[in-house]
Protein backbone atom coordinates (compact mmCIF):
# COMPACT_ATOMS: atom_id res chain seq x y z
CA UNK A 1 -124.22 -50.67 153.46
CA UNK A 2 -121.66 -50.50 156.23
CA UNK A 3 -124.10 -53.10 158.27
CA UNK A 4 -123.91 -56.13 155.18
CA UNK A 5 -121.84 -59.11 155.98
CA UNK A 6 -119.36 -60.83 152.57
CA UNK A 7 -121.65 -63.16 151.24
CA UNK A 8 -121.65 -66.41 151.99
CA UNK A 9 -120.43 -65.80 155.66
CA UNK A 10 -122.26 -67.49 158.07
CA UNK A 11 -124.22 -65.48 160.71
CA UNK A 12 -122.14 -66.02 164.14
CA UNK A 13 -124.44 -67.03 167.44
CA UNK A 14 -123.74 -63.92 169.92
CA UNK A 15 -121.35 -64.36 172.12
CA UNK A 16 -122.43 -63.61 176.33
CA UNK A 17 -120.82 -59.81 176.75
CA UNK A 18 -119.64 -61.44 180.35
CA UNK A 19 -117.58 -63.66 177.56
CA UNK A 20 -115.84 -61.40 175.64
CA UNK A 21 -112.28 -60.26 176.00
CA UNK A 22 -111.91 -57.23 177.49
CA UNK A 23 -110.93 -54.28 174.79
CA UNK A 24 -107.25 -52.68 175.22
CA UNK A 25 -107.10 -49.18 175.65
CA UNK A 26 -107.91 -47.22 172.53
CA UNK A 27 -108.16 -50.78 170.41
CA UNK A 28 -110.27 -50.28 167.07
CA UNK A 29 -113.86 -51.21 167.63
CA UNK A 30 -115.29 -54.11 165.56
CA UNK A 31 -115.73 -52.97 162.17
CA UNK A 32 -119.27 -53.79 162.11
CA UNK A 33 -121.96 -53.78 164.86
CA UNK A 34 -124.29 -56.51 163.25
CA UNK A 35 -124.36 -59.35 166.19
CA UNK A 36 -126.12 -62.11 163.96
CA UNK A 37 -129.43 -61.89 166.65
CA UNK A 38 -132.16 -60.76 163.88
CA UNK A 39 -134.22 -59.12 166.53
CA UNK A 40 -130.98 -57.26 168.33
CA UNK A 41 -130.08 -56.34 165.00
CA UNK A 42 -133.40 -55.05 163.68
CA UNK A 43 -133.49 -52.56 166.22
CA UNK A 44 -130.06 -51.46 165.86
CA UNK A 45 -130.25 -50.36 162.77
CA UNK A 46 -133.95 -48.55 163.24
CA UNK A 47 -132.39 -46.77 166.19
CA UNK A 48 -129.27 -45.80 164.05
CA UNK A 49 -131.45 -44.87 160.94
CA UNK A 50 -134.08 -42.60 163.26
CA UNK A 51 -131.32 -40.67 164.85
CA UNK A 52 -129.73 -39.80 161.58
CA UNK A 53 -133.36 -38.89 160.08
CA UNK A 54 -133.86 -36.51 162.65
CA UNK A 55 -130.13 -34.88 162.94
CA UNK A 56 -130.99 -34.59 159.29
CA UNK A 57 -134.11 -32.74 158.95
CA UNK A 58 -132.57 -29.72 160.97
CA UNK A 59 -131.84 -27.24 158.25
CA UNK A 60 -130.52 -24.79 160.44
CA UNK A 61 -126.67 -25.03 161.70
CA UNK A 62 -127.42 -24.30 165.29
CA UNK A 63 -130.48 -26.49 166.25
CA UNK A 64 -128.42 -29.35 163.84
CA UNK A 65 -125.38 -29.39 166.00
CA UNK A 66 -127.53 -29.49 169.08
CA UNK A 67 -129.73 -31.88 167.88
CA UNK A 68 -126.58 -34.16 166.74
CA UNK A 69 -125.90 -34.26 170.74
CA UNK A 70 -129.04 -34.43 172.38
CA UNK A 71 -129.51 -37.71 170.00
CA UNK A 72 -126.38 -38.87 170.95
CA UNK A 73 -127.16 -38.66 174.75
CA UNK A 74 -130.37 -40.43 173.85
CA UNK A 75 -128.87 -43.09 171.37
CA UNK A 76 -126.44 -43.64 174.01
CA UNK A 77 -128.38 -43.65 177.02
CA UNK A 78 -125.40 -41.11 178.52
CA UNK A 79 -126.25 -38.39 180.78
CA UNK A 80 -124.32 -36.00 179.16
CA UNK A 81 -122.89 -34.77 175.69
CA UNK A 82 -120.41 -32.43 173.97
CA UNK A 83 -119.17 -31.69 170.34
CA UNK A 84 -115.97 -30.50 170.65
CA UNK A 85 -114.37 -28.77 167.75
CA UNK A 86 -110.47 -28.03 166.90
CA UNK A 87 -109.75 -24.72 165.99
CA UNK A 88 -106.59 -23.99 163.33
CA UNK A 89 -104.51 -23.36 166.51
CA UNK A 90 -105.17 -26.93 166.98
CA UNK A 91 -106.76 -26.20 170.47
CA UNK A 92 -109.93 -27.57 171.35
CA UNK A 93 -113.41 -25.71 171.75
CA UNK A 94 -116.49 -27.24 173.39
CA UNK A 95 -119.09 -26.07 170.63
CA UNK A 96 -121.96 -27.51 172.30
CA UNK A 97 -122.60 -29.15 175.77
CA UNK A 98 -125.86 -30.72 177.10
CA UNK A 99 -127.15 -32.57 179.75
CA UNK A 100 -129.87 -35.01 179.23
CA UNK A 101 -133.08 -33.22 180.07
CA UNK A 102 -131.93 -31.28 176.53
CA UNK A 103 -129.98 -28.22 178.86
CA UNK A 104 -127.47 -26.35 178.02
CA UNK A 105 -124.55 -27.20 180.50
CA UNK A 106 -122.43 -23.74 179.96
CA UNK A 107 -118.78 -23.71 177.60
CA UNK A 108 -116.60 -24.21 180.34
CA UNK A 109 -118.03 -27.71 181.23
CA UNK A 110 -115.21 -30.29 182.46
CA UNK A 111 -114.55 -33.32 180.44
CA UNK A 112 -112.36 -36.32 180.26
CA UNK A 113 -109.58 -34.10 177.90
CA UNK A 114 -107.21 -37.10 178.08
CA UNK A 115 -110.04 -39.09 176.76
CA UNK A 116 -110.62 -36.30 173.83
CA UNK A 117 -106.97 -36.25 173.01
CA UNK A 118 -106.38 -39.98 172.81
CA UNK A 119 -109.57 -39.84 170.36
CA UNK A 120 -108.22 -36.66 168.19
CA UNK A 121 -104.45 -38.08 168.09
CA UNK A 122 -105.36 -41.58 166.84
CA UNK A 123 -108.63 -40.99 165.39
CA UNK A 124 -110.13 -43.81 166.63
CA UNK A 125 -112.77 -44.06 168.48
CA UNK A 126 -112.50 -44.71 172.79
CA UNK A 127 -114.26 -45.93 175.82
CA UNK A 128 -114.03 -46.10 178.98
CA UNK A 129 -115.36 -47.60 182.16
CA UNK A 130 -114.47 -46.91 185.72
CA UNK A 131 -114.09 -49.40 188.70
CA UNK A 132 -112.34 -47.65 190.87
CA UNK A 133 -110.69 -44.46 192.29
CA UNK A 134 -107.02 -45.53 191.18
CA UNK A 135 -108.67 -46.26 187.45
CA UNK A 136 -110.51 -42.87 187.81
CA UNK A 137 -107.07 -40.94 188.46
CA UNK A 138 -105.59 -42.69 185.81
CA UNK A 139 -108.09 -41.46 183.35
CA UNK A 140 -107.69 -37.96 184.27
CA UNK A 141 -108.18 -35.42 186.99
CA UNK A 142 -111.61 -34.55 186.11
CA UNK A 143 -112.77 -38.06 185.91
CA UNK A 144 -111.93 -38.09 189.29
CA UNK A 145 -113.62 -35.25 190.48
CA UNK A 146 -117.03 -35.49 188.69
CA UNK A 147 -116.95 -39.45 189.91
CA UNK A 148 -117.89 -40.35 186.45
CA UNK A 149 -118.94 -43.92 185.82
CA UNK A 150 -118.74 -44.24 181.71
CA UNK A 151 -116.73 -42.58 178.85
CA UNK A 152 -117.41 -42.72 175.28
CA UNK A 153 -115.91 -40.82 172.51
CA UNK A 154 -115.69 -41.02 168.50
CA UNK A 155 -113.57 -38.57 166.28
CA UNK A 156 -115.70 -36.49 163.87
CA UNK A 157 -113.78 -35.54 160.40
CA UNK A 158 -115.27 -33.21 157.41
CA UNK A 159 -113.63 -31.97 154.26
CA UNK A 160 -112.31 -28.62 154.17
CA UNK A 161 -114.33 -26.00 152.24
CA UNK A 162 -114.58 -25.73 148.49
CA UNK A 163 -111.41 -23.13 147.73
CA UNK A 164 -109.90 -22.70 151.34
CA UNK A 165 -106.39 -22.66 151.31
CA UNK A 166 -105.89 -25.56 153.96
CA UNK A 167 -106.02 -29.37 152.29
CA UNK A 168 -106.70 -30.31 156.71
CA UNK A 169 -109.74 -31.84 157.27
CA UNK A 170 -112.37 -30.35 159.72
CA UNK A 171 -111.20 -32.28 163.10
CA UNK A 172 -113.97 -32.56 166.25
CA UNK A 173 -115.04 -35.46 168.70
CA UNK A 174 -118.47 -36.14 170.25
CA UNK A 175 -117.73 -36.96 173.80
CA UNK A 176 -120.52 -38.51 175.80
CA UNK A 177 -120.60 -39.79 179.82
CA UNK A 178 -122.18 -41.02 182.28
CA UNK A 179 -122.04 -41.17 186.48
CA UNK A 180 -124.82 -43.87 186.36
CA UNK A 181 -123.20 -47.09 188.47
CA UNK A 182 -124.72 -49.43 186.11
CA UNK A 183 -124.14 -47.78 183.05
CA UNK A 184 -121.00 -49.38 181.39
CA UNK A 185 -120.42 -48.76 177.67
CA UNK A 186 -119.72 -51.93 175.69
CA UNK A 187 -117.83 -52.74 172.08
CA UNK A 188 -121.07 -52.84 170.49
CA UNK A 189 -122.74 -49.48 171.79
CA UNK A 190 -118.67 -48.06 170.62
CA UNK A 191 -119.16 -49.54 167.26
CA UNK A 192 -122.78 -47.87 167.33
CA UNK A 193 -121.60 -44.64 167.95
CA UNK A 194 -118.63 -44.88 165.46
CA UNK A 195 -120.86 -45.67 163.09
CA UNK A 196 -123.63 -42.21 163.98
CA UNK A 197 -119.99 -40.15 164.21
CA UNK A 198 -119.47 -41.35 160.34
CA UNK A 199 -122.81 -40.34 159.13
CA UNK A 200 -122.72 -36.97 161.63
CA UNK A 201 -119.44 -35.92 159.50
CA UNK A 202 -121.66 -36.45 156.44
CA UNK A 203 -124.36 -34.66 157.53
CA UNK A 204 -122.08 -31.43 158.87
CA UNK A 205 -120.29 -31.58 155.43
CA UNK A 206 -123.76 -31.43 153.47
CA UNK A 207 -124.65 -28.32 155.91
CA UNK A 208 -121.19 -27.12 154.82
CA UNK A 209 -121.62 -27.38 151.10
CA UNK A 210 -125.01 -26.01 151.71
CA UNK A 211 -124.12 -22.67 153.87
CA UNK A 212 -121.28 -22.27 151.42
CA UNK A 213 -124.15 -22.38 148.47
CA UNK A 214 -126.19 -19.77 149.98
CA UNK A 215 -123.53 -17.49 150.80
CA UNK A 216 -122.44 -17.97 146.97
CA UNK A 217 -126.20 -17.15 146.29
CA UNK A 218 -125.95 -14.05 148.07
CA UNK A 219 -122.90 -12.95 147.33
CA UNK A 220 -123.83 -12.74 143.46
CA UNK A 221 -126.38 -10.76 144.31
CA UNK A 222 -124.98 -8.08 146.33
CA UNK A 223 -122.69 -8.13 143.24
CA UNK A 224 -124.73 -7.66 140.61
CA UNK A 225 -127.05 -4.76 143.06
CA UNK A 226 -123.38 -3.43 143.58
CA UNK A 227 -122.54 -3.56 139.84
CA UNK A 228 -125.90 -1.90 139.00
CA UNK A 229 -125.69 0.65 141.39
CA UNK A 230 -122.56 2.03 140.16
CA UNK A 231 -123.42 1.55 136.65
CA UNK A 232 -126.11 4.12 137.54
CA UNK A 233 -123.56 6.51 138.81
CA UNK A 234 -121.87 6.68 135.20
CA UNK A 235 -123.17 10.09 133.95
CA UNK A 236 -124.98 10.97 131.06
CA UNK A 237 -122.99 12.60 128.45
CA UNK A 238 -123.92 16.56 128.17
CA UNK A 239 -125.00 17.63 124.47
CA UNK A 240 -125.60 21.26 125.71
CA UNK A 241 -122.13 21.91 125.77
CA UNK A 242 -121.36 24.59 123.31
CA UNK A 243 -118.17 23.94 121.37
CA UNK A 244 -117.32 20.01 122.38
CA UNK A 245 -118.45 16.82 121.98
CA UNK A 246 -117.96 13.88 124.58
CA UNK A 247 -117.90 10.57 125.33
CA UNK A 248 -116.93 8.32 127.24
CA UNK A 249 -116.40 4.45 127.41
CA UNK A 250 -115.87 2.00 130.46
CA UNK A 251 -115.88 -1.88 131.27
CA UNK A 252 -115.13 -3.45 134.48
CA UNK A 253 -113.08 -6.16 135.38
CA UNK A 254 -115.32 -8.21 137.78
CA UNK A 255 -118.57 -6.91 138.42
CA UNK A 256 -117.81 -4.14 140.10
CA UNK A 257 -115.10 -1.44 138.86
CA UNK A 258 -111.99 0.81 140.59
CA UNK A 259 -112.39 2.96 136.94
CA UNK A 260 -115.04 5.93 136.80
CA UNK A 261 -115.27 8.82 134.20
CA UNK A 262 -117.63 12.20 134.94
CA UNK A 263 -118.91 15.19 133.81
CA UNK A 264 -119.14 17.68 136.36
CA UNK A 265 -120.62 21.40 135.77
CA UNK A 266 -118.53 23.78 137.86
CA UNK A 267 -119.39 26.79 139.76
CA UNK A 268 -118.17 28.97 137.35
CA UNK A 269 -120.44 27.09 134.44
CA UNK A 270 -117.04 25.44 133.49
CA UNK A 271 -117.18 21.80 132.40
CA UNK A 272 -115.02 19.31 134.92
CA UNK A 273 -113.94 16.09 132.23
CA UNK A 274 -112.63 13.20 134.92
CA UNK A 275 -111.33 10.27 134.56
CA UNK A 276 -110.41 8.18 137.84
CA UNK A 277 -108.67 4.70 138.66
CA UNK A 278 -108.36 3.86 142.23
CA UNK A 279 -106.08 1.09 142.37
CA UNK A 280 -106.87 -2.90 142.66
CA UNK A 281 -110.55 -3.64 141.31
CA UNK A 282 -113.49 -5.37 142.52
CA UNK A 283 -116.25 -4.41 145.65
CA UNK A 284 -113.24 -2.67 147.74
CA UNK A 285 -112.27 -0.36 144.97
CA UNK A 286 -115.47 0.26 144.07
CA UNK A 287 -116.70 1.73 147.04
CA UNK A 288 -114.00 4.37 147.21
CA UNK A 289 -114.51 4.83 143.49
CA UNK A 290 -118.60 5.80 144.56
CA UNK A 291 -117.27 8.10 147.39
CA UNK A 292 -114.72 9.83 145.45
CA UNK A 293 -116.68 10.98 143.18
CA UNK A 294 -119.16 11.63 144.76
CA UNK A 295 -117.05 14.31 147.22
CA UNK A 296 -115.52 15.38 143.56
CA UNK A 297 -119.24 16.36 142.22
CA UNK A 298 -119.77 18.43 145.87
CA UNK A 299 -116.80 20.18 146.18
CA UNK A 300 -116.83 21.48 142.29
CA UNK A 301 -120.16 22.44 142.40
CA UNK A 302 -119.55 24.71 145.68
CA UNK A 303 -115.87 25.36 145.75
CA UNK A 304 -113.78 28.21 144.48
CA UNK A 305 -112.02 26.54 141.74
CA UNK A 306 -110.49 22.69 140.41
CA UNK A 307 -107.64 22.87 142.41
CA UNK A 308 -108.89 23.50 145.83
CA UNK A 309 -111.47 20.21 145.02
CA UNK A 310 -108.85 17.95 144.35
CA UNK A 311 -106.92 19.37 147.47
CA UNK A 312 -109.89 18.71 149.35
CA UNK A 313 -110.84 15.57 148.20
CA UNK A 314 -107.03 14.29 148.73
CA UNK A 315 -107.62 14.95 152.36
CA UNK A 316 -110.42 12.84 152.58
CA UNK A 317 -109.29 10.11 151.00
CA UNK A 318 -105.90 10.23 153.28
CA UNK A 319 -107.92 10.47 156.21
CA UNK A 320 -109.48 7.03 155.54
CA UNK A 321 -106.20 5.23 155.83
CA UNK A 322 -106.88 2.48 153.66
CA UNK A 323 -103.96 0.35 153.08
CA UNK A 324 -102.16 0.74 149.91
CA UNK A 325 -105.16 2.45 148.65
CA UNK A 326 -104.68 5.59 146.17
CA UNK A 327 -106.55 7.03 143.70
CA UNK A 328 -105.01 8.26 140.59
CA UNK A 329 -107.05 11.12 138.60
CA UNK A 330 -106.84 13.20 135.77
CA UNK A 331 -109.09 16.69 135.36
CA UNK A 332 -110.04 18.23 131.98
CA UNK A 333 -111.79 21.92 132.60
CA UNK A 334 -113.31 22.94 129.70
CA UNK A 335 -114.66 26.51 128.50
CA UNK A 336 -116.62 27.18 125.37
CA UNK A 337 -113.87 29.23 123.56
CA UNK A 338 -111.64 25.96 123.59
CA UNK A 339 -109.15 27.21 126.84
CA UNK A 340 -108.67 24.01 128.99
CA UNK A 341 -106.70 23.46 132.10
CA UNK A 342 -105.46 19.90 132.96
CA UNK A 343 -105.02 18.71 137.17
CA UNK A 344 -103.10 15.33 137.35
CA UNK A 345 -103.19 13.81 139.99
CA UNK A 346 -100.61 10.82 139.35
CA UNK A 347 -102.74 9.46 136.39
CA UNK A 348 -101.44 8.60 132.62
CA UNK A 349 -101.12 11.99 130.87
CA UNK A 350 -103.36 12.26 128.11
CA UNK A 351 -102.67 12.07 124.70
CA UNK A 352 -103.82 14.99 121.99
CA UNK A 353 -104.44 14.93 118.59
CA UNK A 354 -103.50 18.37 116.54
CA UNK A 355 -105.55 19.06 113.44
CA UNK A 356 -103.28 21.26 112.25
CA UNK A 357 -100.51 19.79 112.41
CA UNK A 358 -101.86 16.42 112.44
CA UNK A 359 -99.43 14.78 115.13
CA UNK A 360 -100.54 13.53 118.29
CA UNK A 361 -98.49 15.08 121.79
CA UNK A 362 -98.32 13.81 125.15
CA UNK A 363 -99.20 16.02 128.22
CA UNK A 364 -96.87 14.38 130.89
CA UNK A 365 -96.89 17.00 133.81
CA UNK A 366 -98.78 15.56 136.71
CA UNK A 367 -98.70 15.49 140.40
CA UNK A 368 -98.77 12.99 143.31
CA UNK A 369 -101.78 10.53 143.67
CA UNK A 370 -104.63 11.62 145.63
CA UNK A 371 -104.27 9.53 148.79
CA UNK A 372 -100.51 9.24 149.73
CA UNK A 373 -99.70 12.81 151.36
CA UNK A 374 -102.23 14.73 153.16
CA UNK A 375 -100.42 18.02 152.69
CA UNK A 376 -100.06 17.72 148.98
CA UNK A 377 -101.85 20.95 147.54
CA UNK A 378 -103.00 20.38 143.73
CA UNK A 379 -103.02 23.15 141.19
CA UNK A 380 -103.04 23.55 137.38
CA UNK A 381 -100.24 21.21 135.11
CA UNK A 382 -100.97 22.53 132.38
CA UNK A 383 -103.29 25.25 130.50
CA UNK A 384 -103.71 24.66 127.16
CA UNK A 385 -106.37 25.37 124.01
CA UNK A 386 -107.70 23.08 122.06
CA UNK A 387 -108.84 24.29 117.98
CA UNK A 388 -111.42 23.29 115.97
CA UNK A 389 -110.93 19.31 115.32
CA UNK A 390 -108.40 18.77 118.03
CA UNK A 391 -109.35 15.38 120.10
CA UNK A 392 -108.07 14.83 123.69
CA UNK A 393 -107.91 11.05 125.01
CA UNK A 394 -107.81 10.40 128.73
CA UNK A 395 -107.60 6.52 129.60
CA UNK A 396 -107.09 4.12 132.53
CA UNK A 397 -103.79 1.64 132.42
CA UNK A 398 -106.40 -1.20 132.01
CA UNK A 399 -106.38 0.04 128.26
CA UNK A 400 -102.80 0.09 127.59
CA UNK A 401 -102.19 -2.89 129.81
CA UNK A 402 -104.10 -5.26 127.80
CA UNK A 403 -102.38 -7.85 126.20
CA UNK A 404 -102.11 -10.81 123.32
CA UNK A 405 -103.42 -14.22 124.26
CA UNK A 406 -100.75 -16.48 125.29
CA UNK A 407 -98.25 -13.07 125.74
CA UNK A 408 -98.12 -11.20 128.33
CA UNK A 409 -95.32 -9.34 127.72
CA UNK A 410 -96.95 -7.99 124.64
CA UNK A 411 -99.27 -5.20 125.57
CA UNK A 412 -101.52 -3.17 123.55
CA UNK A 413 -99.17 -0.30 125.02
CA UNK A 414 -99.32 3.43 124.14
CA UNK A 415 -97.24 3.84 121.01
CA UNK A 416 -100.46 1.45 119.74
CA UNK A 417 -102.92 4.00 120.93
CA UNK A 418 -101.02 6.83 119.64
CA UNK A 419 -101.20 5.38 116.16
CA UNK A 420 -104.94 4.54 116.23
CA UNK A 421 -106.02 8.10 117.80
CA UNK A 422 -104.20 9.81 115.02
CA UNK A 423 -105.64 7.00 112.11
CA UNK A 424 -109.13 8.07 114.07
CA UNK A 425 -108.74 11.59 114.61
CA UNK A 426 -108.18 12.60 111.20
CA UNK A 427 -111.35 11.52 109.93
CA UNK A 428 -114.55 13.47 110.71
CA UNK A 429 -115.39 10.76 113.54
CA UNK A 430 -117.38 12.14 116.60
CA UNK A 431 -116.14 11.39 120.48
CA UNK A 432 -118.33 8.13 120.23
CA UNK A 433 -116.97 6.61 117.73
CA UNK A 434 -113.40 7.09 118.62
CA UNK A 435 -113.89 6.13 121.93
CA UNK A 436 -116.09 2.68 120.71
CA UNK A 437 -113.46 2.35 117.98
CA UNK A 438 -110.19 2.48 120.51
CA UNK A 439 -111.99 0.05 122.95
CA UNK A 440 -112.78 -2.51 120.55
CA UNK A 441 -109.17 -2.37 119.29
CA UNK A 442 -107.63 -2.98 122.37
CA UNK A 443 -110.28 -5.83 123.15
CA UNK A 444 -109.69 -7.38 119.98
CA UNK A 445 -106.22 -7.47 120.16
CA UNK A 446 -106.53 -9.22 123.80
CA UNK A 447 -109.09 -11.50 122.27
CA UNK A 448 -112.09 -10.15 124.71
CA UNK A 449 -109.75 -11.13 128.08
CA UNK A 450 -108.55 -8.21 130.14
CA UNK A 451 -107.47 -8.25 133.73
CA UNK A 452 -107.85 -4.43 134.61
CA UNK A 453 -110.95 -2.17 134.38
CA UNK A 454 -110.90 -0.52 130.89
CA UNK A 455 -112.41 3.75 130.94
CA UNK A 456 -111.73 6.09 128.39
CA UNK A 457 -113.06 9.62 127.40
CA UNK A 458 -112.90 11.14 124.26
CA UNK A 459 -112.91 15.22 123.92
CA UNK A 460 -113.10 16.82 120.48
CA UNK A 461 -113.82 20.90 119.64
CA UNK A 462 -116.01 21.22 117.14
């Protein structure tokens, strides 16, 4: 302990305070405050040890930062106290100020700031006495003025966060004083305090460490509600569609995904296939991705026709004016005789698979992504119909962007994909299949690791 004397040193008698050579300005106190008087000693320590038991057993940040000054006051016998804190613009911040009936004493309290500085700037630890006016003035102005008596201050220094971006420690003092005439702070009640500052940094780092666990706490679970609620969004896929069968595959990320997929039954009984990827992942994108598609769903079900919903929805999402937010989107309408009519909005063009002539095309025509121009008005790319056995493939970059362990620069890439949708396609898979059989080729050839949301739908006419 910080108290313990080498062994073998012999105790030294204590030495008369009226003795002792005065201090210079700003000297180091002694290292220790142990005196060699048992009985003086005894109580030092208790005293020490009680205060720190009860700053301790305040779990709450408030009443501990209030409690670490109202027991300095006491410990000190002081009539007042602050905690003064240094914020990144290296200014300082009384945090807390009390008087010693346990008052608050207001922020804009004066203070011995010369004091403070000397204490910050050297991080040592400072007192003060006053004997006169001219020793006053040459402590500072507000010594002056509030005719204080006594001055004591110790730095107070904590470890940054876990993760923040600053290696600085956490800088602060606790300043106490005193107008008392007989109240005159000696090297041993400096030494006291210097030690209670030491075990007050501990004690606001533990609160630290344990504020920045229960955030963690929390924040996983707003994750994983956040993650469950839009895995609950992801729609069901309709068998009652005469003529097609669907699927459609996603994974996120992080919890949470930018990617979506739907199935959306128009006003004209039409089938909506989408597939959106709004850009970054993680809570952010997500939230868009829930709005977006949930405008999408209203404005099919009630508007004229596709184009007019994406028009609309493009609106809304400019009128949000999220930074460097867009939202890239590719819709598949469907009818039962195989017609289809494709609305890109900036997304990858999908890729189709021709039975009868066995080859797989690209469908490249698309338009600006929804969120960039306000005035953009969407319409069809392309209208095209799919025969019997024909497969469509929409995807999210995520899938194409995956790539070999060790290699970035070798992606899974879309000549890949073509060759595996065509190797799939011409067997009598259905949409699930394909779509479960693509994703777990582009996983496996990025060993599991992917840094992008992965979505995919698979369309085949049956």
């Amino acid at each position: 302990m910080f108290w313990n004397r080498k062994k073998g040193d012999s105790a030294p008698k204590p030495e008369p305070e009226a003795q002792k050579p005065a201090a210079a300005a700003g000297a180091e106190p002694a290292a220790h405050f142990i005196t060699g008087d048992s009985s003086l000693d005894r109580k030092s320590v208790e005293l020490l040890l009680a205060v720190i038991a009860r700053i301790s057993q305040s779990r709450d940040l408030e009443n501990k930062l209030t409690e670490i000054v109202d027991r300095s006051i006491e410990f000190a016998t002081a009539e007042r106290g602050l905690l003064i804190l240094v914020g990144e613009d290296g200014a300082t911040q009384v945090r807390v100020a009390r008087s010693r009936d346990g008052q608050n004493i207001g922020e804009n309290v004066r203070f011995s700031s010369s004091i403070v500085k000397k204490v910050l700037e050297q991080n040592r630890p400072h007192k003060a006495t006053v004997n006169s006016e001219a020793e006053a003035l040459d402590l500072g102005r507000s010594v002056y003025d509030l005719k204080l008596r006594a001055v004591m201050c110790v730095p107070i220094s904590t470890p940054p966060p876990p993760g923040q971006a600053s290696d600085k420690p956490q800088r602060g003092a606790l300043y106490i004083d005193s107008r008392a005439a007989t109240r005159e702070f000696t090297e041993r009640d400096l030494s006291l305090f210097a030690a209670l500052s030491q075990h007050i940094s501990i004690a606001l780092q533990n609160e630290r460490l344990h504020l920045d666990s229960i955030e963690k706490t929390r924040l996983e679970q707003s994750l994983e509600l956040a993650s469950a609620v839009q895995n609950s969004l992801m729609p069901q896929v309709p068998k009652d569609r005469t003529g097609w069968d669907l699927a459609g595959w996603y994974r996120p990320a992080e919890r949470t995904s930018g990617d979506f997929f739907d199935f959306v039954k128009a006003r004209d009984q039409r089938l909506a296939v989408v597939i959106g990827d709004v850009s970054g992942h993680g809570i952010g994108p997500a939230l868009i991705t829930a709005s977006a598609q949930a405008s999408l769903r209203s404005y099919l079900r009630v508007g004229q026709d596709a184009s007019s919903a994406l028009t609309m929805l493009n609106q809304d999402l400019c009128e949000r004016d999220e930074a460097g937010m867009f939202l890239t989107l590719l819709m598949v309408v469907l009818s039962n005789d195989g017609r289809c009519e494709l609305l890109n909005a900036g997304h990858h063009g999908p890729l189709v698979w021709r039975a009868r002539t066995r080859e797989v095309i690209s469908i490249d025509k698309h338009g600006p992504a929804l969120g960039w121009v306000a005035e953009t008005t969407y319409s069809v790319d392309e209208s095209m119909v799919l025969e019997r056995g024909d497969v469509l493939l929409s995807y999210t970059d995520g899938l194409i962007e995956s790539h070999a362990p060790g290699d970035r620069d070798r992606l899974f890439g879309v000549e890949r994909l073509r060759v595996l949708l065509g190797e799939l396609a011409s067997h009598p898979h259905d949409a699930q299949t394909i779509s479960r059989s693509i994703a777990e080729a582009a996983l496996s050839f990025s060993d599991g690791k992917h840094e992008d949301d992965i979505t995919l739908v698979v369309v085949r006419k049956t």
